[in-house]
C-alpha atoms as a PDB file:
ATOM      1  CA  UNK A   1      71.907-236.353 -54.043  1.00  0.00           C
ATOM      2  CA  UNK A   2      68.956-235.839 -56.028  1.00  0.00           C
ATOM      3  CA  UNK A   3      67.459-232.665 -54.600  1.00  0.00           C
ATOM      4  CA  UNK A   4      70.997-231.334 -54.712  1.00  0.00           C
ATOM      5  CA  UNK A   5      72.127-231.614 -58.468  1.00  0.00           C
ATOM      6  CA  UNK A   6      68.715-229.415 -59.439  1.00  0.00           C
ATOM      7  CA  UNK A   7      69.404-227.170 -56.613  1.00  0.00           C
ATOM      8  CA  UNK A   8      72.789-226.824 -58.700  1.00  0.00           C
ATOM      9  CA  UNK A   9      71.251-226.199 -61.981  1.00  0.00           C
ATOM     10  CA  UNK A  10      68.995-223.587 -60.123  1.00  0.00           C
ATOM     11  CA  UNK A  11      71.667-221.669 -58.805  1.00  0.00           C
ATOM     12  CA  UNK A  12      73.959-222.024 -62.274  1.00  0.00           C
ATOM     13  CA  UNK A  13      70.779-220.322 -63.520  1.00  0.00           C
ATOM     14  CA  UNK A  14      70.619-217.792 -61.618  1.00  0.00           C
ATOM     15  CA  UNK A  15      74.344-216.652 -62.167  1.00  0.00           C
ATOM     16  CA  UNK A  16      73.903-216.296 -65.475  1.00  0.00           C
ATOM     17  CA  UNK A  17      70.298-215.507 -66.299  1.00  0.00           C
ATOM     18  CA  UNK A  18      70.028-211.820 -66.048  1.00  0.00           C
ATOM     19  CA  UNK A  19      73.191-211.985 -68.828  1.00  0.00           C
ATOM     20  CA  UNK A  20      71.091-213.918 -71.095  1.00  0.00           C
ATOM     21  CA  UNK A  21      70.419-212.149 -74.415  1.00  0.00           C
ATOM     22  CA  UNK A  22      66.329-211.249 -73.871  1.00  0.00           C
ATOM     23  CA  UNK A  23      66.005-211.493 -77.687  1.00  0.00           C
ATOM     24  CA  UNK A  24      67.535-215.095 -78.268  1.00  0.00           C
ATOM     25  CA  UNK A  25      64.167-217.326 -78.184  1.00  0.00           C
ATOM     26  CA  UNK A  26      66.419-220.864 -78.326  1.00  0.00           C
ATOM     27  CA  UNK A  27      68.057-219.479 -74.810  1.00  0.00           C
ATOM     28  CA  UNK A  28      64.757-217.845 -73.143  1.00  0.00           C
ATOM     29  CA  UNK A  29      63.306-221.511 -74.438  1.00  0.00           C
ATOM     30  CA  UNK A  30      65.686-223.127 -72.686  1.00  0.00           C
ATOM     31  CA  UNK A  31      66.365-220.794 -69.816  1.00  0.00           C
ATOM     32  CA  UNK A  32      62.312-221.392 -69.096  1.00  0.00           C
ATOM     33  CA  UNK A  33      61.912-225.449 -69.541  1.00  0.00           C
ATOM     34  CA  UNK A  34      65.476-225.483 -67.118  1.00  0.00           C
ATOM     35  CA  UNK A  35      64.020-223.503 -64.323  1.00  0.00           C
ATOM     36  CA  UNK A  36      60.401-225.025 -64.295  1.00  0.00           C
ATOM     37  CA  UNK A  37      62.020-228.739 -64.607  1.00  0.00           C
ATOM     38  CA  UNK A  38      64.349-228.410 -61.761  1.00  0.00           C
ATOM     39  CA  UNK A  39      61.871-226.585 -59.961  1.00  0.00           C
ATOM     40  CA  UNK A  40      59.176-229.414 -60.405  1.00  0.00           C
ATOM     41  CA  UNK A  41      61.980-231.748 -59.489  1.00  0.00           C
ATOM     42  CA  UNK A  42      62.781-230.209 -55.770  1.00  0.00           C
ATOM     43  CA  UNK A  43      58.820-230.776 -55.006  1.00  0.00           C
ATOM     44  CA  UNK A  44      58.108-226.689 -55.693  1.00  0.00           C
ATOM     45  CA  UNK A  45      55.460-227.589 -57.642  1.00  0.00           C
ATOM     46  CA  UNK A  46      53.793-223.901 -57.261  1.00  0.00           C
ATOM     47  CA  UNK A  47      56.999-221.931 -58.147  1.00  0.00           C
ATOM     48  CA  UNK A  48      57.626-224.256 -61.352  1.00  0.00           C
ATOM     49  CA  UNK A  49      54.332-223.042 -62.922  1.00  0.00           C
ATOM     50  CA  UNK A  50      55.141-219.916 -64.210  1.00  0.00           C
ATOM     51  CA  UNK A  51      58.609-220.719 -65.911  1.00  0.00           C
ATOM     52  CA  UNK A  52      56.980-224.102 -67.675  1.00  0.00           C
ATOM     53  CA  UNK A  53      54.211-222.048 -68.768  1.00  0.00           C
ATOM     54  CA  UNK A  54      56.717-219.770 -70.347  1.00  0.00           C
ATOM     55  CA  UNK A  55      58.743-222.856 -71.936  1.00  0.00           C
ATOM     56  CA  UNK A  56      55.349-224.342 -73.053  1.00  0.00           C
ATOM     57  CA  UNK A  57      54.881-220.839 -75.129  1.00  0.00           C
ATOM     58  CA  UNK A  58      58.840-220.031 -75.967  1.00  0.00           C
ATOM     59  CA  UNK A  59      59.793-223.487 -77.144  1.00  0.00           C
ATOM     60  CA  UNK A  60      56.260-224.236 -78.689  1.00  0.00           C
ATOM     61  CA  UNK A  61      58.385-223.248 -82.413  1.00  0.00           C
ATOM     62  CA  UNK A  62      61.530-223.901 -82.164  1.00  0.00           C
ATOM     63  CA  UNK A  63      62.022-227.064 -79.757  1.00  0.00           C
ATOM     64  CA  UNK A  64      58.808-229.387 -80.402  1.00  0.00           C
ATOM     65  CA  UNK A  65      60.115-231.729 -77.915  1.00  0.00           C
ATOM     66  CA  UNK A  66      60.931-229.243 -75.111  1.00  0.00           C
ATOM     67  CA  UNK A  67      57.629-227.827 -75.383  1.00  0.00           C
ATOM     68  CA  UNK A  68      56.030-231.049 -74.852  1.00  0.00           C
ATOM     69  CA  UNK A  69      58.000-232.201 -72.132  1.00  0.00           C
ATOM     70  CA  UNK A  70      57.043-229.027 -70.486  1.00  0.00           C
ATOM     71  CA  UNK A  71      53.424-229.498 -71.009  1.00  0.00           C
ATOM     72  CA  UNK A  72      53.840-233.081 -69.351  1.00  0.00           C
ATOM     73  CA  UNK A  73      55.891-231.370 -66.102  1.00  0.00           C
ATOM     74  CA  UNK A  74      52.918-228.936 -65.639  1.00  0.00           C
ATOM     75  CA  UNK A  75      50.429-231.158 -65.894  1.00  0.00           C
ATOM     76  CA  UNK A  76      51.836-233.231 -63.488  1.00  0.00           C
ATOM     77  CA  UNK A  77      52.777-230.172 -61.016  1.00  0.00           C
ATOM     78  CA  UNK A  78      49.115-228.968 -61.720  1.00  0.00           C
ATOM     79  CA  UNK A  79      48.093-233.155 -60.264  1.00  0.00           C
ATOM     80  CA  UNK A  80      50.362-232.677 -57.640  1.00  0.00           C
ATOM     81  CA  UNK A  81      48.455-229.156 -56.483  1.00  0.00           C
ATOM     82  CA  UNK A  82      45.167-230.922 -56.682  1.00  0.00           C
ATOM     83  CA  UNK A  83      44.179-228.366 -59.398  1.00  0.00           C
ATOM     84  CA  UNK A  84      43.040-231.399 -61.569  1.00  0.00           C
ATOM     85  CA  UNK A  85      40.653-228.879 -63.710  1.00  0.00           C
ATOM     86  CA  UNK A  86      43.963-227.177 -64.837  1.00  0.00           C
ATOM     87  CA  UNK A  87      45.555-230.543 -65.151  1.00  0.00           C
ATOM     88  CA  UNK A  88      42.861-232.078 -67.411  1.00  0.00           C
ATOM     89  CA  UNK A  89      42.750-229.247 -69.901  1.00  0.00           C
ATOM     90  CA  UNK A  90      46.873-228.805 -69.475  1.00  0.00           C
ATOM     91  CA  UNK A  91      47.453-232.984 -70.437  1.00  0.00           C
ATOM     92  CA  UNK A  92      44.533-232.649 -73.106  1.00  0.00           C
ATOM     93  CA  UNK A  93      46.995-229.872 -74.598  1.00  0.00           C
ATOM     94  CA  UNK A  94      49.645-232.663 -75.393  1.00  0.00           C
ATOM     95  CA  UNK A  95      47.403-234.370 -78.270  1.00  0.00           C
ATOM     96  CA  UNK A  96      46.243-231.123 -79.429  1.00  0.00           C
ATOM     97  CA  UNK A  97      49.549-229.064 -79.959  1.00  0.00           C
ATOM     98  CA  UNK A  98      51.896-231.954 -80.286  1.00  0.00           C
ATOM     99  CA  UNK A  99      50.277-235.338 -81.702  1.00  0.00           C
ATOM    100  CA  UNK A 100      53.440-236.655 -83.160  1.00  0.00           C
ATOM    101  CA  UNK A 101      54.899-236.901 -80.012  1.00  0.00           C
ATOM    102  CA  UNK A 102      55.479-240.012 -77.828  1.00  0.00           C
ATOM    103  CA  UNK A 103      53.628-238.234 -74.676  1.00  0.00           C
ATOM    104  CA  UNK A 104      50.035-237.292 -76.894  1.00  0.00           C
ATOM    105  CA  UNK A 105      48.300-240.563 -76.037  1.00  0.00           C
ATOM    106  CA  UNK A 106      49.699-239.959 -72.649  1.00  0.00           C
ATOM    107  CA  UNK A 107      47.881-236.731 -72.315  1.00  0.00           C
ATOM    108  CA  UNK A 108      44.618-238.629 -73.373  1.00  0.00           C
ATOM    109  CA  UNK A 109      45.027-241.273 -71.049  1.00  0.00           C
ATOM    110  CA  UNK A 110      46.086-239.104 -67.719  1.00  0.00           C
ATOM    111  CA  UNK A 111      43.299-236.485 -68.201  1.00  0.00           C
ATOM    112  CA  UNK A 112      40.483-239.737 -68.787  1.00  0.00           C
ATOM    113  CA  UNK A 113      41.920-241.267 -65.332  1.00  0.00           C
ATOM    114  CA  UNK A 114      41.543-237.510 -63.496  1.00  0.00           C
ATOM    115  CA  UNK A 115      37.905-237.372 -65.361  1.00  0.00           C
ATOM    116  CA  UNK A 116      37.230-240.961 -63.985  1.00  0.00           C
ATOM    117  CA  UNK A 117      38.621-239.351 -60.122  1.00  0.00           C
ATOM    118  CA  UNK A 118      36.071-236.216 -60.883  1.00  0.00           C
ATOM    119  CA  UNK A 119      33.054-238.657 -61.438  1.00  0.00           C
ATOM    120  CA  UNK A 120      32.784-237.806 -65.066  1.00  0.00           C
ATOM    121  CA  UNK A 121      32.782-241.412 -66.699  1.00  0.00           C
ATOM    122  CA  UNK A 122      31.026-239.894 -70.222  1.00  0.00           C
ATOM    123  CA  UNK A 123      34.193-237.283 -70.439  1.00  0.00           C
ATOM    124  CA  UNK A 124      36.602-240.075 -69.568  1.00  0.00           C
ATOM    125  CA  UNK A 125      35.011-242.382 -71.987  1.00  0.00           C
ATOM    126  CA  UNK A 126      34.757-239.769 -74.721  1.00  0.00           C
ATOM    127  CA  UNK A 127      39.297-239.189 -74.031  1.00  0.00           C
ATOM    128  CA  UNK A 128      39.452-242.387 -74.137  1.00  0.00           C
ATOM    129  CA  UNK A 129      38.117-242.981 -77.285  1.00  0.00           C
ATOM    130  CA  UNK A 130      39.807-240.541 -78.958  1.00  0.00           C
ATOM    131  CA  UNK A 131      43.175-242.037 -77.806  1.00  0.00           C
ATOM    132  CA  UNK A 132      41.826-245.454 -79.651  1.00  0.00           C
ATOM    133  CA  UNK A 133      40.875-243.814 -82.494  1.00  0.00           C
ATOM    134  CA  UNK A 134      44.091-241.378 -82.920  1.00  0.00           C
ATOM    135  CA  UNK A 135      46.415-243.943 -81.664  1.00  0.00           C
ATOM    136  CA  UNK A 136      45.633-247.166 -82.011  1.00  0.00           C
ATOM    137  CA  UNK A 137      48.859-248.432 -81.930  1.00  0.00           C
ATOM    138  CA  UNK A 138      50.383-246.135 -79.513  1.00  0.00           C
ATOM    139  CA  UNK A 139      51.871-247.933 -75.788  1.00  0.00           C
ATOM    140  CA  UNK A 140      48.301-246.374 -73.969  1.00  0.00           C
ATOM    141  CA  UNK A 141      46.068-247.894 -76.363  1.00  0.00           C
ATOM    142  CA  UNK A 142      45.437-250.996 -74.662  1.00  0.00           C
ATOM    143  CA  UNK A 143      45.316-249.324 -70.980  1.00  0.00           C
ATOM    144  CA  UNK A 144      42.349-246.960 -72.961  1.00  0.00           C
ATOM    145  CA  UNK A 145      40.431-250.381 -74.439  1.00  0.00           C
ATOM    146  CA  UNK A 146      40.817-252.172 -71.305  1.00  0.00           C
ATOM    147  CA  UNK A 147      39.235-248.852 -69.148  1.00  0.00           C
ATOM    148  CA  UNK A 148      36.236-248.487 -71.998  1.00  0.00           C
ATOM    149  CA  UNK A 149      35.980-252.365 -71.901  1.00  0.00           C
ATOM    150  CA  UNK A 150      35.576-252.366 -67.308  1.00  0.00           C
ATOM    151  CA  UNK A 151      33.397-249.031 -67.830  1.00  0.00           C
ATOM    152  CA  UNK A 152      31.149-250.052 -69.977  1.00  0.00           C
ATOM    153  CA  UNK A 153      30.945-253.173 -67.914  1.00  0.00           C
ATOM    154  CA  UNK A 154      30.449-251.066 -64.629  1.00  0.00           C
ATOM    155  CA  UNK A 155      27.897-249.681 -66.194  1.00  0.00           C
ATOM    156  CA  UNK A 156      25.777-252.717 -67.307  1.00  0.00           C
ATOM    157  CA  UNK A 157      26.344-252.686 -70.889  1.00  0.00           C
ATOM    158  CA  UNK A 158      27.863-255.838 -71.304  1.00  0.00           C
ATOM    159  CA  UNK A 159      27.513-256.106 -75.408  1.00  0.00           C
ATOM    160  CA  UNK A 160      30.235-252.825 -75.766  1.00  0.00           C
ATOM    161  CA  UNK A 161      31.637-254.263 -72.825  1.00  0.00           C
ATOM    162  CA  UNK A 162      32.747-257.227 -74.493  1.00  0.00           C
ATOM    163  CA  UNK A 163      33.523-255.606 -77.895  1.00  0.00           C
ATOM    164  CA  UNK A 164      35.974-253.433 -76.006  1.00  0.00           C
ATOM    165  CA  UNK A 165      37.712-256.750 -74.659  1.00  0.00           C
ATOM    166  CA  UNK A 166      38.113-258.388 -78.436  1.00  0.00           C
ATOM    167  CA  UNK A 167      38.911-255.494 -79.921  1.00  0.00           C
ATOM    168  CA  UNK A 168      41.735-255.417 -77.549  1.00  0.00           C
ATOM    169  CA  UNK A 169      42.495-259.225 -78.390  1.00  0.00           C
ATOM    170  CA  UNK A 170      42.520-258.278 -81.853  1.00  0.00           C
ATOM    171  CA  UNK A 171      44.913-255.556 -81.630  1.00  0.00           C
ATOM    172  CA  UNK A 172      47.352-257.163 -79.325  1.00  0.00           C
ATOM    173  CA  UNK A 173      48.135-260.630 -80.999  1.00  0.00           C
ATOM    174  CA  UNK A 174      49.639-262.750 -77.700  1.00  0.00           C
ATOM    175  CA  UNK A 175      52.961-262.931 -79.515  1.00  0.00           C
ATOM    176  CA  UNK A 176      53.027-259.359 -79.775  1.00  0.00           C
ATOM    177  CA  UNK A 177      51.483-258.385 -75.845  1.00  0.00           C
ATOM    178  CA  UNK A 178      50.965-261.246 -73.978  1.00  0.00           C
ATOM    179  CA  UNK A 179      49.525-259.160 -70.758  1.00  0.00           C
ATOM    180  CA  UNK A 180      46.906-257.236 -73.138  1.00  0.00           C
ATOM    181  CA  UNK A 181      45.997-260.419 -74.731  1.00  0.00           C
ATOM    182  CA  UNK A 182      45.690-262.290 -71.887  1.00  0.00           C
ATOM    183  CA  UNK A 183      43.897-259.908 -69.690  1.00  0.00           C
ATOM    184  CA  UNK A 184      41.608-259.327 -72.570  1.00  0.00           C
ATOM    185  CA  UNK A 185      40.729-263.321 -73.038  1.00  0.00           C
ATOM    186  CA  UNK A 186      39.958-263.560 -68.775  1.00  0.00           C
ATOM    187  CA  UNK A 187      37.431-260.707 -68.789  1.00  0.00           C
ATOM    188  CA  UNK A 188      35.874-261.976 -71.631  1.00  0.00           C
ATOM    189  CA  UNK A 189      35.033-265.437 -70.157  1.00  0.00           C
ATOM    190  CA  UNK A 190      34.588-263.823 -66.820  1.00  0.00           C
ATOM    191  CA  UNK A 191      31.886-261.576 -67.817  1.00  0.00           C
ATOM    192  CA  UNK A 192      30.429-264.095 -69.982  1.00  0.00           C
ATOM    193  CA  UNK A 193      30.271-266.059 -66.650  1.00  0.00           C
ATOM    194  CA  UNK A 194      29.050-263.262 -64.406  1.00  0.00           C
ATOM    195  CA  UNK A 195      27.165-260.980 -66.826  1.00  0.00           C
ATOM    196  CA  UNK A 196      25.727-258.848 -63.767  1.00  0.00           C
ATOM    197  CA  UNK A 197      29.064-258.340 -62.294  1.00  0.00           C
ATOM    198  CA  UNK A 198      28.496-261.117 -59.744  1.00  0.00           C
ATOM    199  CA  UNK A 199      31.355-263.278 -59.076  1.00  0.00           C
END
């Protein structure tokens, strides 16, 4: 049912597209973010390139939140091609070009993970931080502490290590995020147990 309601909006779009005025940037906005979407959607994750590039440029001004969806779509398409290059610098676009919008600490935290995949801990690390320091209270901030906190453990630095892990206790009180909080105080005694990583 799925694959058939965007193969509808495809062909709705296609009736009408060549009518659309070429000098009405809401429409060609639109038009673009429609296409890519619902391309993305039916698994043509080549073919929706081109028309969520053009929605990333044509609704940049006009529809903030349109724009940034489209940057998320591509990013993922980009993941889905195994073009994870492209897909790093495409999700690092999110914080850059839209970071008052709910996906920016997304784009941080998705292009660390594929910089983590491409054996690049330092550049994963560095994202990371960032996303801590620019959103500190944003719904991937304690994801990014936890990932610095197990990195720097990975890595045998157990004093940032452990920083990392109360200064994700101390952001996420237990009442607030029980999970964070918790996960936070058992990685703290565990590593305090097993300071080598034995265990």
């Amino acid at each position: 049912h799925e694959a058939g309601h965007w193969n509808s909006s495809l062909l709705a779009l296609d009736a009408i597209e060549d009518e659309l005025p070429q000098d009405d940037p809401q429409l060609t906005c639109e038009a673009a973010y429609i296409r890519g979407r619902s391309l993305y959607k039916r698994k043509k994750y080549t073919e929706s390139g081109p028309p969520l590039d053009r929605a990333m440029t044509a609704c940049a001004d006009i529809e903030v939140d349109m724009a940034a969806k489209a940057t998320f779509i591509r990013a993922k398409g980009l993941e889905k091609l195994d073009q994870n290059q492209a897909a790093i610098r495409t999700w690092k676009q999110l914080p850059a070009n839209f970071p008052e919008h709910s996906y920016a600490d997304d784009g941080f935290l998705n292009a660390a993970l594929l910089e983590f995949e491409a054996k690049n801990p330092a550049g994963a690390q560095a994202l990371l931080a960032d996303l801590v320091e620019q959103f500190p209270q944003g719904d991937m901030a304690g994801e990014a502490r936890w990932r610095l906190a197990w990195t720097a453990y990975q890595q045998g630095d157990q004093p940032t290590a452990l920083q990392h892990l109360r200064d994700l206790q101390g952001a996420y009180e237990e009442s607030r995020d029980r999970q964070n909080h918790l996960r936070a105080r058992y990685w703290e005694a565990k590593m305090l147990g097993w300071p080598d990583g034995e265990g």
